[in-house]
Protein backbone atom coordinates (compact mmCIF):
# COMPACT_ATOMS: atom_id res chain seq x y z
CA UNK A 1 119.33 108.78 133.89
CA UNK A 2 120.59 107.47 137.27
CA UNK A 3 121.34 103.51 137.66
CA UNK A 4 118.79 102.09 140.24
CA UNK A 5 120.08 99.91 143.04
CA UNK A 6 118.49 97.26 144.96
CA UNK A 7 116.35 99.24 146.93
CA UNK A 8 114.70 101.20 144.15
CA UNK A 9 114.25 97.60 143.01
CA UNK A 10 112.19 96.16 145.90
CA UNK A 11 109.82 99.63 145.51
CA UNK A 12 109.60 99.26 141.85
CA UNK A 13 108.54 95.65 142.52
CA UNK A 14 105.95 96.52 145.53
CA UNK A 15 104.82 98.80 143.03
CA UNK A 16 104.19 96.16 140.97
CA UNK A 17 102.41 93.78 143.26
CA UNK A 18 100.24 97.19 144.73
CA UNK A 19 96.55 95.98 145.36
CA UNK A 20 95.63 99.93 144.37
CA UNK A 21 95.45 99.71 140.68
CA UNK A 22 96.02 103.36 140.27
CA UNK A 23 99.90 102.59 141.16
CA UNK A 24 100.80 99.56 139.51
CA UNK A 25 103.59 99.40 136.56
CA UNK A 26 103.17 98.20 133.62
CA UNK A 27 105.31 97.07 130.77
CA UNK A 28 108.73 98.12 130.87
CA UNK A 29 108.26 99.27 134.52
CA UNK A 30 107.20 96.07 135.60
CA UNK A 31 110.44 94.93 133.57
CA UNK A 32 113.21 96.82 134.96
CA UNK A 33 111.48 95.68 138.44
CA UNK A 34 112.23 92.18 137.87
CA UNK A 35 115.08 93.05 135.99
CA UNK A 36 117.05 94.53 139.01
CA UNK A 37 115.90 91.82 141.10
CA UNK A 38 116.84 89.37 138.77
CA UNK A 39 120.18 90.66 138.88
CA UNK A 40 120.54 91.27 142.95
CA UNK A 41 119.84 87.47 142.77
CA UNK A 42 122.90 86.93 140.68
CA UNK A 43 124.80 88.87 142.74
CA UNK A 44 123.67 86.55 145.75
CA UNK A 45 124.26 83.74 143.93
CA UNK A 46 121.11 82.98 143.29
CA UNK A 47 120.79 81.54 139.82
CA UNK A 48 117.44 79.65 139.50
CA UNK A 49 115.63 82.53 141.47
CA UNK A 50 117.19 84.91 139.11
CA UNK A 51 116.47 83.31 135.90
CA UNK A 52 113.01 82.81 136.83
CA UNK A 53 112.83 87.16 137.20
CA UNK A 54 114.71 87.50 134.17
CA UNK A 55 112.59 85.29 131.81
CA UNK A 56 109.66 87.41 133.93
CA UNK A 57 111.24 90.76 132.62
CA UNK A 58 112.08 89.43 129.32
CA UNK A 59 108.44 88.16 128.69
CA UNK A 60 107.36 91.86 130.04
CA UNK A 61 109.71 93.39 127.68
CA UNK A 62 111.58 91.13 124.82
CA UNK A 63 113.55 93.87 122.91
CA UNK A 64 115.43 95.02 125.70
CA UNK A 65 118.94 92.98 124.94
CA UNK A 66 120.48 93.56 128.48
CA UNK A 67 117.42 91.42 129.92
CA UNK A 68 118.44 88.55 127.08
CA UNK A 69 121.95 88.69 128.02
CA UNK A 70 121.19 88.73 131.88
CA UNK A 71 119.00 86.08 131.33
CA UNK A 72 121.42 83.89 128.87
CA UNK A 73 124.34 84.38 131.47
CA UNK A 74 121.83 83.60 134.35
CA UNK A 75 120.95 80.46 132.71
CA UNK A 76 124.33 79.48 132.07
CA UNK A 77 125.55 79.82 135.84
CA UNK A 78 122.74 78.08 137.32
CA UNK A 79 123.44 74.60 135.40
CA UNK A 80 127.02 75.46 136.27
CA UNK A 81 126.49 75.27 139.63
């Protein structure tokens, strides 16, 4: 399985938002959408935006540890900064 980028990110999350039913995501889909941009944030250095994608994603999808750590490590660098 190939590691999706930002870009596949922003469709996945489009995708997401779709007003046509027929193509929205749903469960971990919708996930790894605000996963990635949950951590394109933290590559910005945006922490609060990303934290608020990652608890998003984790809510979406709660056994998926590399959400929970993204999320934890999110967390920590916003109240860091």
């Amino acid at each position: 399985m190939r590691r999706l980028g930002y870009d596949d990110a922003i469709v996945l999350f489009k995708d997401a938002y779709s007003t046509d039913r027929s193509v929205s995501l749903y469960g971990t889909e919708r996930s790894r959408a605000y996963h990635l941009r949950g951590q394109r944030n933290v590559m910005l250095g945006q922490f609060n935006d990303a934290v608020v994608d990652l608890k998003k994603a984790y809510s979406l999808d709660p056994t998926n540890a590399s959400i929970s750590a993204n999320l934890s490590a999110a967390y920590q660098q916003s109240i860091a900064t």
